[in-house]
N, C-alpha and C. Protein backbone atom coordinates (compact mmCIF):
# COMPACT_ATOMS: atom_id res chain seq x y z
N UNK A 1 4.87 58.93 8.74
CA UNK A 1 5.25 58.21 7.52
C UNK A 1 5.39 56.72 7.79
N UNK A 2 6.14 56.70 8.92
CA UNK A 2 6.19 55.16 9.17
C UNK A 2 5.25 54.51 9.60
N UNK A 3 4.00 54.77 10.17
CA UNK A 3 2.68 54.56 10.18
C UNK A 3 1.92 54.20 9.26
N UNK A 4 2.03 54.91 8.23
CA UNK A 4 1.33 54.91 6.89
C UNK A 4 1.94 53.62 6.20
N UNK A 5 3.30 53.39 6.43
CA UNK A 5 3.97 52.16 5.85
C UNK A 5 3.48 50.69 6.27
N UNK A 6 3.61 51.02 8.00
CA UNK A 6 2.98 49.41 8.14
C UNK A 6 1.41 49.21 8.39
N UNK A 7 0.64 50.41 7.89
CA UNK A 7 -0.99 50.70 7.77
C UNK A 7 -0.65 49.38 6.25
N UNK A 8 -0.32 49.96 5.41
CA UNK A 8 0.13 49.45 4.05
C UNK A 8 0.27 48.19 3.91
N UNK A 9 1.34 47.83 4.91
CA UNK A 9 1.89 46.48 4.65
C UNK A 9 0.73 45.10 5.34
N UNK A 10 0.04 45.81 6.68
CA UNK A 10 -0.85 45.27 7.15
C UNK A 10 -2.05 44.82 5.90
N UNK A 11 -2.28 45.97 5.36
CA UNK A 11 -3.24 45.53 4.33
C UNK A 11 -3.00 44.85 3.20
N UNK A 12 -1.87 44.71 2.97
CA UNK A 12 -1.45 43.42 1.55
C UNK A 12 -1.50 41.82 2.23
N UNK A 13 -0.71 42.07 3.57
CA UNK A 13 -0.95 40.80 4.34
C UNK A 13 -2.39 40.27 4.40
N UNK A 14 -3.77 41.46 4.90
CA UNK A 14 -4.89 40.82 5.09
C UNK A 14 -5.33 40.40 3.68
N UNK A 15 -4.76 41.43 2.42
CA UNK A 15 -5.29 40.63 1.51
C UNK A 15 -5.11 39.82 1.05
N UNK A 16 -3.55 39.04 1.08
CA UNK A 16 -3.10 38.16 0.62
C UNK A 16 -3.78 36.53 1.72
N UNK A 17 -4.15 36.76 2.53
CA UNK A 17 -4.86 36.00 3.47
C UNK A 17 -6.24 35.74 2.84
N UNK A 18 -6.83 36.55 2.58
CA UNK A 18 -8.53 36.37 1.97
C UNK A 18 -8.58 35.88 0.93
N UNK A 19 -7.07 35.77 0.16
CA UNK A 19 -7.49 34.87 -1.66
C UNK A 19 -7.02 33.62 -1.11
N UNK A 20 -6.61 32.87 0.04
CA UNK A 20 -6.45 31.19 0.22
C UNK A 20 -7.53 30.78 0.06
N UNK A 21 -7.55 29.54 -0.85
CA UNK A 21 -9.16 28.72 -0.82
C UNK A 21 -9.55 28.61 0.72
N UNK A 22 -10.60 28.34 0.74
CA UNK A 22 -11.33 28.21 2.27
C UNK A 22 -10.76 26.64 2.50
N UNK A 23 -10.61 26.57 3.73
CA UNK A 23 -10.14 25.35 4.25
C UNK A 23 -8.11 25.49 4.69
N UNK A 24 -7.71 26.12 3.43
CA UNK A 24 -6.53 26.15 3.78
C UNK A 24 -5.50 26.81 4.46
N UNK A 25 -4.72 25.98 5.08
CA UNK A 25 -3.86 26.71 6.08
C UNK A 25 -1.96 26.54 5.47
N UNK A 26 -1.28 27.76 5.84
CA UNK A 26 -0.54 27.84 6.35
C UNK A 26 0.28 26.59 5.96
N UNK A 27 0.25 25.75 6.93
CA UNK A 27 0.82 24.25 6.72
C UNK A 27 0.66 23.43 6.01
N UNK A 28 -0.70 23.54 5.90
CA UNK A 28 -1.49 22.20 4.86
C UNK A 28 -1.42 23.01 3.48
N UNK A 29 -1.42 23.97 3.41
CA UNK A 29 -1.94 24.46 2.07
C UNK A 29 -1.23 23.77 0.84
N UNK A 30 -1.06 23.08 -0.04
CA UNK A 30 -0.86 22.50 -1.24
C UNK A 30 -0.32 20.78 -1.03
N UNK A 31 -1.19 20.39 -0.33
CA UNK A 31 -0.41 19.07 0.42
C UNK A 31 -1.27 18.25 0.66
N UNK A 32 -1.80 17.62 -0.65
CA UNK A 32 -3.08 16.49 -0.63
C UNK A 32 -3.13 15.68 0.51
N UNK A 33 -4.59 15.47 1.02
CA UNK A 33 -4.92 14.52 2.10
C UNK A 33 -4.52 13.07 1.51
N UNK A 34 -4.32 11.78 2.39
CA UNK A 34 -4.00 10.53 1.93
C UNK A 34 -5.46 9.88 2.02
N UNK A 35 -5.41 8.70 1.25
CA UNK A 35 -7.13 8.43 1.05
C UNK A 35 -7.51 7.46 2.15
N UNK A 36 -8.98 7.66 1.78
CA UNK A 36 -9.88 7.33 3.40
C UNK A 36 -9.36 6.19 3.29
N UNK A 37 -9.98 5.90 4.76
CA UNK A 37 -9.65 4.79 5.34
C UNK A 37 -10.68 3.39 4.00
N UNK A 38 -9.39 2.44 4.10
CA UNK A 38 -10.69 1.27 2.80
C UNK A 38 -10.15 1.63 1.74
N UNK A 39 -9.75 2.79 1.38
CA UNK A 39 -9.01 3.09 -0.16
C UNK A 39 -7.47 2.87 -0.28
N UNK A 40 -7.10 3.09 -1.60
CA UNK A 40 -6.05 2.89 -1.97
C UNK A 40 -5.87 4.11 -3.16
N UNK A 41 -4.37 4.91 -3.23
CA UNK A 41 -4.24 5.48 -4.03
C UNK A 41 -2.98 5.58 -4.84
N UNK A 42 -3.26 5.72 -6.27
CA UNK A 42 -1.39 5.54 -6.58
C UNK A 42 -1.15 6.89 -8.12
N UNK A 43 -0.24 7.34 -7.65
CA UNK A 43 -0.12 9.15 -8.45
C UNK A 43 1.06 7.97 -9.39
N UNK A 44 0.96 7.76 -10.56
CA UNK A 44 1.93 7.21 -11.66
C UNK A 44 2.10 8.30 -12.06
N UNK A 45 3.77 8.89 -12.02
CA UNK A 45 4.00 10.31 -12.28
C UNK A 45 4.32 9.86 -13.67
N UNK A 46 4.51 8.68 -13.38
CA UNK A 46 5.63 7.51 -14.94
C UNK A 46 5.35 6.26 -14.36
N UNK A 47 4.93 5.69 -15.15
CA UNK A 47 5.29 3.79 -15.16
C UNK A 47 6.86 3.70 -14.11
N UNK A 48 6.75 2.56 -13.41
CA UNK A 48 8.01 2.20 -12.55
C UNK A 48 8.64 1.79 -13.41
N UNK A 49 10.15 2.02 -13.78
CA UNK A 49 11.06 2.08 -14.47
C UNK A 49 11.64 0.47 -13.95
N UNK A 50 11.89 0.04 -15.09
CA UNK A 50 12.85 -1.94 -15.10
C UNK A 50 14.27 -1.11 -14.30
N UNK A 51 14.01 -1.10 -14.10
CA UNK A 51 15.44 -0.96 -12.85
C UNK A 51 15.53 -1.13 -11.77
N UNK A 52 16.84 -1.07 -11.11
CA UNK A 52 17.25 -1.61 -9.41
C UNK A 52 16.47 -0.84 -8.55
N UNK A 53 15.76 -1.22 -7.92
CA UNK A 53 14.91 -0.91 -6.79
C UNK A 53 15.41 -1.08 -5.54
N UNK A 54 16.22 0.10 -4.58
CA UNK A 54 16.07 -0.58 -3.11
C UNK A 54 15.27 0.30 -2.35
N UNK A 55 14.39 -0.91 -1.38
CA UNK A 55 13.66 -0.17 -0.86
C UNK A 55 13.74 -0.10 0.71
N UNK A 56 13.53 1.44 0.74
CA UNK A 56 14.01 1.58 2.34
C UNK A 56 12.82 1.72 3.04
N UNK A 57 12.81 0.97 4.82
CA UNK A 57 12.26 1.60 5.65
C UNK A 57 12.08 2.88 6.48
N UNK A 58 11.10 3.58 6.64
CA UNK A 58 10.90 5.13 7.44
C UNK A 58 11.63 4.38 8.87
N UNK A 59 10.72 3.35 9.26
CA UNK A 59 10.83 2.92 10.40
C UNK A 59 11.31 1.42 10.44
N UNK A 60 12.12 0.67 11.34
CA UNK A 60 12.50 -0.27 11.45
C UNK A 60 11.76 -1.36 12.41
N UNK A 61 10.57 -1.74 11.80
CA UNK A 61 9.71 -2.82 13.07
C UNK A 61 9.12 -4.06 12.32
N UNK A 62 9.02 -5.20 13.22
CA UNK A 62 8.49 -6.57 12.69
C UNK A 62 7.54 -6.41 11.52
N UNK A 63 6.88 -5.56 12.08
CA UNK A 63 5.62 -5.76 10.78
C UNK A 63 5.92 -4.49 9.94
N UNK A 64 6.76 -3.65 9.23
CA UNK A 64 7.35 -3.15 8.45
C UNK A 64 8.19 -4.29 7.29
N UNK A 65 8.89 -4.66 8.39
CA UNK A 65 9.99 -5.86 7.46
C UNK A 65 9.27 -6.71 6.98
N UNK A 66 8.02 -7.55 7.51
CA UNK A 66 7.38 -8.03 6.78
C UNK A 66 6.68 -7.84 5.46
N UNK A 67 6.24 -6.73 5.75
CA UNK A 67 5.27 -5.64 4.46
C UNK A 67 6.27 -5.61 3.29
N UNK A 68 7.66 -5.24 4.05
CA UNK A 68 8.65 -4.55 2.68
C UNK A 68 9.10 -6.17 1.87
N UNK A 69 9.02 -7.44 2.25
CA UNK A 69 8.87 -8.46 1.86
C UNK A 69 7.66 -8.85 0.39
N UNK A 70 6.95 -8.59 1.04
CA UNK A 70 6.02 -8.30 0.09
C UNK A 70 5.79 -7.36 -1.21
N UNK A 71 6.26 -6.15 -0.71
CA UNK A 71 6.59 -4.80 -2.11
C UNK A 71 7.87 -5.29 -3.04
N UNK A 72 8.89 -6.39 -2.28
CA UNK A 72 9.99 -6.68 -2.80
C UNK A 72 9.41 -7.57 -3.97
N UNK A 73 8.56 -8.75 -3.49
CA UNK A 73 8.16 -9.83 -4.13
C UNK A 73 7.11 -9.03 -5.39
N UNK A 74 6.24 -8.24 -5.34
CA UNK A 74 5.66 -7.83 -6.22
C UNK A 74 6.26 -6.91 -7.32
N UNK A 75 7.75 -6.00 -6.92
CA UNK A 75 8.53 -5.85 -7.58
C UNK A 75 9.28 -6.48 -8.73
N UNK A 76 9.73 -7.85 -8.22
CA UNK A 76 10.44 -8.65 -8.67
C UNK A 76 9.79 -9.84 -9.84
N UNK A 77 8.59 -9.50 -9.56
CA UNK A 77 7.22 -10.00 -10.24
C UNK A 77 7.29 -8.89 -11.62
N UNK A 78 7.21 -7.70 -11.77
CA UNK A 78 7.18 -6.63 -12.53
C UNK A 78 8.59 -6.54 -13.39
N UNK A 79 9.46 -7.90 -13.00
CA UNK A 79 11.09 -7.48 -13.55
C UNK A 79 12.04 -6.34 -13.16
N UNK A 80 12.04 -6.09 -12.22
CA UNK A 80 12.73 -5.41 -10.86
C UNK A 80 13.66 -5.96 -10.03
N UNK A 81 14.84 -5.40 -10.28
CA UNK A 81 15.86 -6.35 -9.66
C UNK A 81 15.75 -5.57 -8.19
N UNK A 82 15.85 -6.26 -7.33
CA UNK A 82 15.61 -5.58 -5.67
C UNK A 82 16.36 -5.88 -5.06
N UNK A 83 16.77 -4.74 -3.69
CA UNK A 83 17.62 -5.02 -2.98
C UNK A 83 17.38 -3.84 -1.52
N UNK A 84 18.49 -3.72 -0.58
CA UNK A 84 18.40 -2.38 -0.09
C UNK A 84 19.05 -1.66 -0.21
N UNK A 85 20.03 -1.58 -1.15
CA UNK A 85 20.43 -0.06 -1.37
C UNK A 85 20.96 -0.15 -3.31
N UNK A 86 21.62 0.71 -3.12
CA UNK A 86 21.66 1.04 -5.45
C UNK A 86 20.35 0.97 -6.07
N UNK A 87 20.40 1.81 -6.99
CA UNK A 87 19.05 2.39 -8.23
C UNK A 87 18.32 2.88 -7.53
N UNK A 88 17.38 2.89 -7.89
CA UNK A 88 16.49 3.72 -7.51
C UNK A 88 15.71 3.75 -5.94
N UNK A 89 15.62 4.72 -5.46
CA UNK A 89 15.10 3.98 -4.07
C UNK A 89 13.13 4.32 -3.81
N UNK A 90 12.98 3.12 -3.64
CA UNK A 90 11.79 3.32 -2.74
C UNK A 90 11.15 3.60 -1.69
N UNK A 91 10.95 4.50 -0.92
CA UNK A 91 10.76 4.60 0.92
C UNK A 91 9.14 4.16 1.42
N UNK A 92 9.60 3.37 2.36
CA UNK A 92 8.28 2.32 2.69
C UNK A 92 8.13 2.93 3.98
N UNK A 93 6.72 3.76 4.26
CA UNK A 93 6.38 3.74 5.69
C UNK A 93 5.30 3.10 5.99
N UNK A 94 5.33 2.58 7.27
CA UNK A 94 4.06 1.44 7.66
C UNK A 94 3.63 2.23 8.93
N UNK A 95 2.59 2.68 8.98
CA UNK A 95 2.01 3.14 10.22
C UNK A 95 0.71 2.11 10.44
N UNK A 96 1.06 2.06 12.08
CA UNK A 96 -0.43 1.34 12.74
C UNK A 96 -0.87 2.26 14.14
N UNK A 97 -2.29 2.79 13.74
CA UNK A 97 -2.45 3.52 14.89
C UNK A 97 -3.51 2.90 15.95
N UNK A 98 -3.46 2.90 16.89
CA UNK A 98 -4.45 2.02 17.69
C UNK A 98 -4.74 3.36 18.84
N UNK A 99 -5.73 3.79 18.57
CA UNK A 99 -6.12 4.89 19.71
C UNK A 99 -7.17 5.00 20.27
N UNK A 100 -8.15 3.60 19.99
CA UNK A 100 -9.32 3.17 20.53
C UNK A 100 -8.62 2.79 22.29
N UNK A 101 -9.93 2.55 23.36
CA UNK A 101 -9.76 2.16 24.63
C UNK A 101 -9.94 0.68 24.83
N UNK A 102 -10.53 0.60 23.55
CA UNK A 102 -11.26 -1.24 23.60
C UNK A 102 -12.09 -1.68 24.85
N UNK A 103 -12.71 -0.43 25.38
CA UNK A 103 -13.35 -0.67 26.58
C UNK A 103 -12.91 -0.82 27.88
N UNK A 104 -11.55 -0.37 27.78
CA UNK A 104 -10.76 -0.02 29.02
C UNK A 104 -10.93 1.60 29.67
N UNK A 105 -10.78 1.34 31.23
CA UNK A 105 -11.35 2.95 31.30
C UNK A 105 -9.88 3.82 31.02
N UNK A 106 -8.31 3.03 30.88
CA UNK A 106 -7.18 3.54 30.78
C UNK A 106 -6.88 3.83 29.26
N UNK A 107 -6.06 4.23 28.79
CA UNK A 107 -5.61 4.81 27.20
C UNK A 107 -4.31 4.03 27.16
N UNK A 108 -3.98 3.70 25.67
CA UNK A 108 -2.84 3.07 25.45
C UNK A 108 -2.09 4.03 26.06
N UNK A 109 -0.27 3.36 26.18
CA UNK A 109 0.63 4.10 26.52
C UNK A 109 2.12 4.19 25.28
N UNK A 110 2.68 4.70 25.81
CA UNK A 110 3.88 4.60 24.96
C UNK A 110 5.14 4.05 25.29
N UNK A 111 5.51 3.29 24.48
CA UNK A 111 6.64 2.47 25.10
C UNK A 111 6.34 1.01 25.02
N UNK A 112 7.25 0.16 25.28
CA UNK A 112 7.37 -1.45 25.29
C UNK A 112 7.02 -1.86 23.78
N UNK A 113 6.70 -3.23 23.97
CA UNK A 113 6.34 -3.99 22.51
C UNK A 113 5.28 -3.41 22.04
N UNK A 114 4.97 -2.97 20.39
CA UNK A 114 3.56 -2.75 20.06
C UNK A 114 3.05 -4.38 20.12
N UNK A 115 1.42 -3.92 20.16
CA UNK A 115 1.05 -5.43 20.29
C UNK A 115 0.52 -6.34 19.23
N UNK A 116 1.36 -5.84 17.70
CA UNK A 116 1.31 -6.54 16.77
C UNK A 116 2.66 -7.11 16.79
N UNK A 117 3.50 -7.26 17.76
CA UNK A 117 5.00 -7.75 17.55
C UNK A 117 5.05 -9.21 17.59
N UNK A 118 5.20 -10.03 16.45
CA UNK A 118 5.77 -11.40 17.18
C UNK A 118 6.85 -11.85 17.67
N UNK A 119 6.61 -12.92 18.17
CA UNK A 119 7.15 -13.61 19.17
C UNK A 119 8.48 -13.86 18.59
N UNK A 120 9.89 -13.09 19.08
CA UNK A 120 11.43 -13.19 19.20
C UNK A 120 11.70 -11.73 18.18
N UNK A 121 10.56 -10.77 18.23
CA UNK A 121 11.01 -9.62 17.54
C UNK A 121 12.50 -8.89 18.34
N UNK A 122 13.09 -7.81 17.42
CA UNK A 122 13.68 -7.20 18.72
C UNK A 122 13.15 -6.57 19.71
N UNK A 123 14.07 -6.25 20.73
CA UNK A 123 12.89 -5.78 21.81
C UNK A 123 13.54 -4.42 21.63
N UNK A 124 12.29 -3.49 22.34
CA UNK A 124 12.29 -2.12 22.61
C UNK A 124 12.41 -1.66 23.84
N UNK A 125 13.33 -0.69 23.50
CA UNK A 125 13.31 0.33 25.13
C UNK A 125 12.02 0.58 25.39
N UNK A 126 11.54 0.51 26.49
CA UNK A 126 10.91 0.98 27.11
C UNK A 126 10.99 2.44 27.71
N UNK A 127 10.06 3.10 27.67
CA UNK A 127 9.87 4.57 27.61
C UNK A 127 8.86 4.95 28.57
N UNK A 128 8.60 5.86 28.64
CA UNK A 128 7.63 6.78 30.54
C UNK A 128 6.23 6.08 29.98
N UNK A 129 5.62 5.82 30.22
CA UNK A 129 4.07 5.26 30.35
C UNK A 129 3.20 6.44 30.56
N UNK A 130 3.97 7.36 28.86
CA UNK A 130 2.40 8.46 28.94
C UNK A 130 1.27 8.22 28.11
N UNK A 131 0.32 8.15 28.93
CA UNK A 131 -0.93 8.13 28.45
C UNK A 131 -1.17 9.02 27.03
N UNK A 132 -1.81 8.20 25.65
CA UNK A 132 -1.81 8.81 24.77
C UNK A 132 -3.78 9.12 24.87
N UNK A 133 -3.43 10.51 24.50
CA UNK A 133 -5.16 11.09 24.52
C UNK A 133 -5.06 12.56 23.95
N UNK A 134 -5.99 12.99 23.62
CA UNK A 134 -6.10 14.55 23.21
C UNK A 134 -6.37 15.52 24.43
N UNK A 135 -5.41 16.06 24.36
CA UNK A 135 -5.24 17.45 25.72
C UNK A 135 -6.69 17.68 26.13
N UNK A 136 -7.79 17.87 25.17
CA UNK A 136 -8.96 18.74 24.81
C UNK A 136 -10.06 17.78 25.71
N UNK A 137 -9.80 16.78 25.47
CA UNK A 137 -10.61 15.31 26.53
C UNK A 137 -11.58 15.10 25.19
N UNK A 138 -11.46 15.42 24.06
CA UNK A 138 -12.26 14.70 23.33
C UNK A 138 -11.97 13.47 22.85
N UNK A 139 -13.05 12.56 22.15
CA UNK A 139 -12.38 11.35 21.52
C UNK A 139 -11.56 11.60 20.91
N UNK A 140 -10.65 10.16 20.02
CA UNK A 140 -9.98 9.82 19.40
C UNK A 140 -10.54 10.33 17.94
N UNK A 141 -9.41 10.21 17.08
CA UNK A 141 -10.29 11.15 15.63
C UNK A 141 -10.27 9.95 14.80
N UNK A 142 -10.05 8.58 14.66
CA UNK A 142 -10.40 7.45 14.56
C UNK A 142 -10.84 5.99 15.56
N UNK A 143 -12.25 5.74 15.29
CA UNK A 143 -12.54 5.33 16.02
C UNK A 143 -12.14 3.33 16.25
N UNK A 144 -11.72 3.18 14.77
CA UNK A 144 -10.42 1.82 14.92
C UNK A 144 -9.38 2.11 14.65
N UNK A 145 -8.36 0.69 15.07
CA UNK A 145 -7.71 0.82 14.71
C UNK A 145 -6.96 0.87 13.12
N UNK A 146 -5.84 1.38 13.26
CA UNK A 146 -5.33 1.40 11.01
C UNK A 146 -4.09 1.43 10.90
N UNK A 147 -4.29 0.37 9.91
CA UNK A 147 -2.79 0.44 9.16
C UNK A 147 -3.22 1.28 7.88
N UNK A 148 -1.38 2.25 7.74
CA UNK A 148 -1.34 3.02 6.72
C UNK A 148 -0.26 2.47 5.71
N UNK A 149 -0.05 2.49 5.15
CA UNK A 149 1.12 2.12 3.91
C UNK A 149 1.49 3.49 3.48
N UNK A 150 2.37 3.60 2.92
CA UNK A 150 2.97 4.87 1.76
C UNK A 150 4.13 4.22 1.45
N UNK A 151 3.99 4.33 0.11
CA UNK A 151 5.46 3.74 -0.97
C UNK A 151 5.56 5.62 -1.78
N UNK A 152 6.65 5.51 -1.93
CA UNK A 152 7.35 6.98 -2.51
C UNK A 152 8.68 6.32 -3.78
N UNK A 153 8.17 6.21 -5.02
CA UNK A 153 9.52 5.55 -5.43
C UNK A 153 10.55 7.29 -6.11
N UNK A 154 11.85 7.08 -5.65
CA UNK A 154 12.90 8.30 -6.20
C UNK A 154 13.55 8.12 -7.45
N UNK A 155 14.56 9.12 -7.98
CA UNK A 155 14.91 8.80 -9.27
C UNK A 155 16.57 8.77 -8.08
N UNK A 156 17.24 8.02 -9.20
CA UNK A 156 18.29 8.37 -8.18
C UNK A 156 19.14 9.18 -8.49
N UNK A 157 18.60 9.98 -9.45
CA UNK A 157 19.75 11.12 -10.10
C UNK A 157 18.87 12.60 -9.68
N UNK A 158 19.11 13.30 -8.85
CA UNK A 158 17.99 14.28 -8.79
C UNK A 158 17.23 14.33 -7.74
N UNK A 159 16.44 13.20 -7.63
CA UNK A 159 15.72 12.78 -6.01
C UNK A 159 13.98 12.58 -6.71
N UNK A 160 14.03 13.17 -8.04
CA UNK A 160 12.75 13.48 -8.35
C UNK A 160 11.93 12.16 -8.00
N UNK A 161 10.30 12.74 -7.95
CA UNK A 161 9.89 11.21 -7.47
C UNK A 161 8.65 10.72 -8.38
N UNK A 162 8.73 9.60 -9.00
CA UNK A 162 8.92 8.63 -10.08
C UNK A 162 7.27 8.54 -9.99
N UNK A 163 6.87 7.96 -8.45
CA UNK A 163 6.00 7.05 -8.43
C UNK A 163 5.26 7.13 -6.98
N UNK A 164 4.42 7.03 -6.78
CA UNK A 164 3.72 7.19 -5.24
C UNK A 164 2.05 6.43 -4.97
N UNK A 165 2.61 5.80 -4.03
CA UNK A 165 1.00 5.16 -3.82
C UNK A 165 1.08 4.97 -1.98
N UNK A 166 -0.48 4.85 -1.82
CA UNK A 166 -0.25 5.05 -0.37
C UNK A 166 -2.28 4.21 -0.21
N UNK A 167 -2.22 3.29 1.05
CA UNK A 167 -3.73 2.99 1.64
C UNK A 167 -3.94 2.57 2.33
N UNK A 168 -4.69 2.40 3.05
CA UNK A 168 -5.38 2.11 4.54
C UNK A 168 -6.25 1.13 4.57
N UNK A 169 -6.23 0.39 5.82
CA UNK A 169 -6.94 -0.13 6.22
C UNK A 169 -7.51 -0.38 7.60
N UNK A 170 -8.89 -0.62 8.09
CA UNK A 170 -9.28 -0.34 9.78
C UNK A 170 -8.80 -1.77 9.95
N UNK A 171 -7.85 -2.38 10.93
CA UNK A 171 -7.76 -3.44 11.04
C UNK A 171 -7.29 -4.07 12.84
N UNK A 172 -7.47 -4.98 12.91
CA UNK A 172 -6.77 -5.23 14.49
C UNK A 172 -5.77 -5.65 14.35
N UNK A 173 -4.97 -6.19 15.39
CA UNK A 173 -3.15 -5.90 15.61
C UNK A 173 -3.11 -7.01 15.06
N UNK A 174 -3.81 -8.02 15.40
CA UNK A 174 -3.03 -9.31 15.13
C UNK A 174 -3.52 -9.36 13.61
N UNK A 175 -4.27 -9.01 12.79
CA UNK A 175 -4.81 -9.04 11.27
C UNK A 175 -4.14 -8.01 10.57
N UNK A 176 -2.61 -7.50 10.99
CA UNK A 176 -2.64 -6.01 10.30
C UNK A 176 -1.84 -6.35 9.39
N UNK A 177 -1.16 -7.72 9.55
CA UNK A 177 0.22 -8.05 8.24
C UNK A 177 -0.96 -8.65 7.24
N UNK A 178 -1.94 -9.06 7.55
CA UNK A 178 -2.86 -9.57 6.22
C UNK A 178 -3.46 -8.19 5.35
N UNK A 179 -3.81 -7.50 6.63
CA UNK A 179 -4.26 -6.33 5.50
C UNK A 179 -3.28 -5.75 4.82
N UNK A 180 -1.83 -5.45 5.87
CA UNK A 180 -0.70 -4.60 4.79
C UNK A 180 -0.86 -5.22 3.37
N UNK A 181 -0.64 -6.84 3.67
CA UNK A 181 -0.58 -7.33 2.42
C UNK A 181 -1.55 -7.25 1.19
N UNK A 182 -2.65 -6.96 2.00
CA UNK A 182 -4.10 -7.30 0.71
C UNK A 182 -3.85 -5.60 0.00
N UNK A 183 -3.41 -4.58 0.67
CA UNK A 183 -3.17 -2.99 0.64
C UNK A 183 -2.37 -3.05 -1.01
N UNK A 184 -1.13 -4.03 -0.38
CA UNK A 184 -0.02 -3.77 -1.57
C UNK A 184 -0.21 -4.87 -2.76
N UNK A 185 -0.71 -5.40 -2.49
CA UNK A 185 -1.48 -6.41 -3.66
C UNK A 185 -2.07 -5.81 -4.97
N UNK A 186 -3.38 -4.71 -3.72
CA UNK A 186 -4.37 -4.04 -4.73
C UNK A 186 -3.15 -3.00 -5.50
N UNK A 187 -2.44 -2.47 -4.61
CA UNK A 187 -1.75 -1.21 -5.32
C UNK A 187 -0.87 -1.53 -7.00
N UNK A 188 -0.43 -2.40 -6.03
CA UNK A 188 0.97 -3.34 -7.46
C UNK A 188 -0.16 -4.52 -8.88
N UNK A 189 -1.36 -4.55 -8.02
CA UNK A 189 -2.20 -4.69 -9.24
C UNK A 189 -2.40 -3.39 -10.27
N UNK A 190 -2.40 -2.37 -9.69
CA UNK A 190 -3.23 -1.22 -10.90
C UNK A 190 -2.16 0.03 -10.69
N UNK A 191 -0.74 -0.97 -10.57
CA UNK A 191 0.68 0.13 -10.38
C UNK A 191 1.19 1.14 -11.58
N UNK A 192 0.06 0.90 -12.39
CA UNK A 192 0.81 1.50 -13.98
C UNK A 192 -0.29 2.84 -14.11
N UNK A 193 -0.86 3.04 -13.49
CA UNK A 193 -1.78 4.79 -13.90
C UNK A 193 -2.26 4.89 -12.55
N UNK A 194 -2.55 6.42 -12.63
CA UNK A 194 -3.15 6.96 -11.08
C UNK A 194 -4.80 6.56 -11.18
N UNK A 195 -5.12 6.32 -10.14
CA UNK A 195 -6.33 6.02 -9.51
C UNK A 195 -6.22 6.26 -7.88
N UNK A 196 -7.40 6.21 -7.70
CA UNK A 196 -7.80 5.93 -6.11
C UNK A 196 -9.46 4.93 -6.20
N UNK A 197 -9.36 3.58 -5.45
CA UNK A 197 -10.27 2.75 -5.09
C UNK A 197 -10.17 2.10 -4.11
N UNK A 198 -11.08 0.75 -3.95
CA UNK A 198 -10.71 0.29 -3.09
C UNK A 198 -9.56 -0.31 -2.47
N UNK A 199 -9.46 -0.19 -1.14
CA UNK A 199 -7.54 -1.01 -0.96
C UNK A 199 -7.87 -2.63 -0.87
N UNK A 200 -8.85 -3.33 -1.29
CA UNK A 200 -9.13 -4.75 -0.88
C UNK A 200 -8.90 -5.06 0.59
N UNK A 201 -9.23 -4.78 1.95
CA UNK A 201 -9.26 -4.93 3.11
C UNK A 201 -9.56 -6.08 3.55
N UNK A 202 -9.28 -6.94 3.83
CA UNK A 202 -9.83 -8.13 4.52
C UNK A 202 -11.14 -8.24 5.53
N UNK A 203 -11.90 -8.40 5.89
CA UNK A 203 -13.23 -8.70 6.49
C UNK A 203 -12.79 -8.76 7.87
């Protein structure tokens, strides 16, 4: 009898496995990709609401604080009173990934200054000097470097979320605060309906 049970249960599992669209997993399954690299995308769940905006960092680094300078100013442009904390909050993550060799036979490491930091940033602990690479010895799954943006705006009653835009650009370290900027330019230009186009990238 108890055989027959998990004969049973085995088979709802395999079937419930064979109706996922192809491609999807487990993890990823209902959890849109962010747009290619060069694009820009923004989900207007609602127009950004005339209200207090503070907007927080994921991460705390030179060229974050710079960027969030910029989302502040284009805010405040829109009649948005800004700050970092009360009304509504915005969460700003800035990713820069650099996983090219640049023709070195060594791989970046982890730890010390990134090398978009300027000069009198705070400094960072320094951390073990592990070599970043894929276990597998294949390349890198981008072959420049990129800055990513993602803005997430919240309601502050609820958590619900208002507003979302997010884009990329292939850029080098020392050009990456021009592109953040050209990123959030394009976005806070066409901030009032969803689209995905270009992110205006700098050359």
């Amino acid at each position: 009898m108890h055989i027959v049970i998990l004969a049973a249960a085995l088979g709802l599992i395999a079937a419930a496995t064979l109706t996922l669209p192809i491609g999807a997993s487990a993890q990823g399954y209902g959890v849109p990709a962010g747009p290619k690299i060069g694009e820009m995308e923004v989900k207007a769940y609602q127009t950004i609401p005339k209200a207090k905006i503070a907007v927080q960092l994921t991460s705390d680094t030179h060229l974050s604080r710079e960027l969030r300078r910029q989302v502040m100013v284009r805010l405040s442009k829109r009649g948005n009173e800004v700050g970092f904390s009360g009304g509504n909050v915005m969460r700003m993550d800035v990713s820069y990934f650099d996983f090219t060799d640049s023709g070195r036979g060594d791989y970046g490491t982890q730890g010390g200054q990134p090398s978009y930091a300027a000069p009198g940033s705070n400094p960072r602990m320094d951390l073990p000097s592990n070599t970043i690479r894929r276990r597998d010895g294949l390349g890198a799954p981008t072959s420049v470097p990129t800055l990513r943006i993602t803005l997430t705006l919240y309601a502050t009653d609820g958590g619900k979320v208002l507003w979302a835009a997010s884009g990329s650009c292939a850029t080098q370290a020392d050009k990456a605060q021009n592109a953040g900027d050209a990123i959030i330019n394009r976005i806070f230009d066409s901030a009032d309906k969803s689209l995905t186009g270009d992110a205006g990238c700098p050359l």
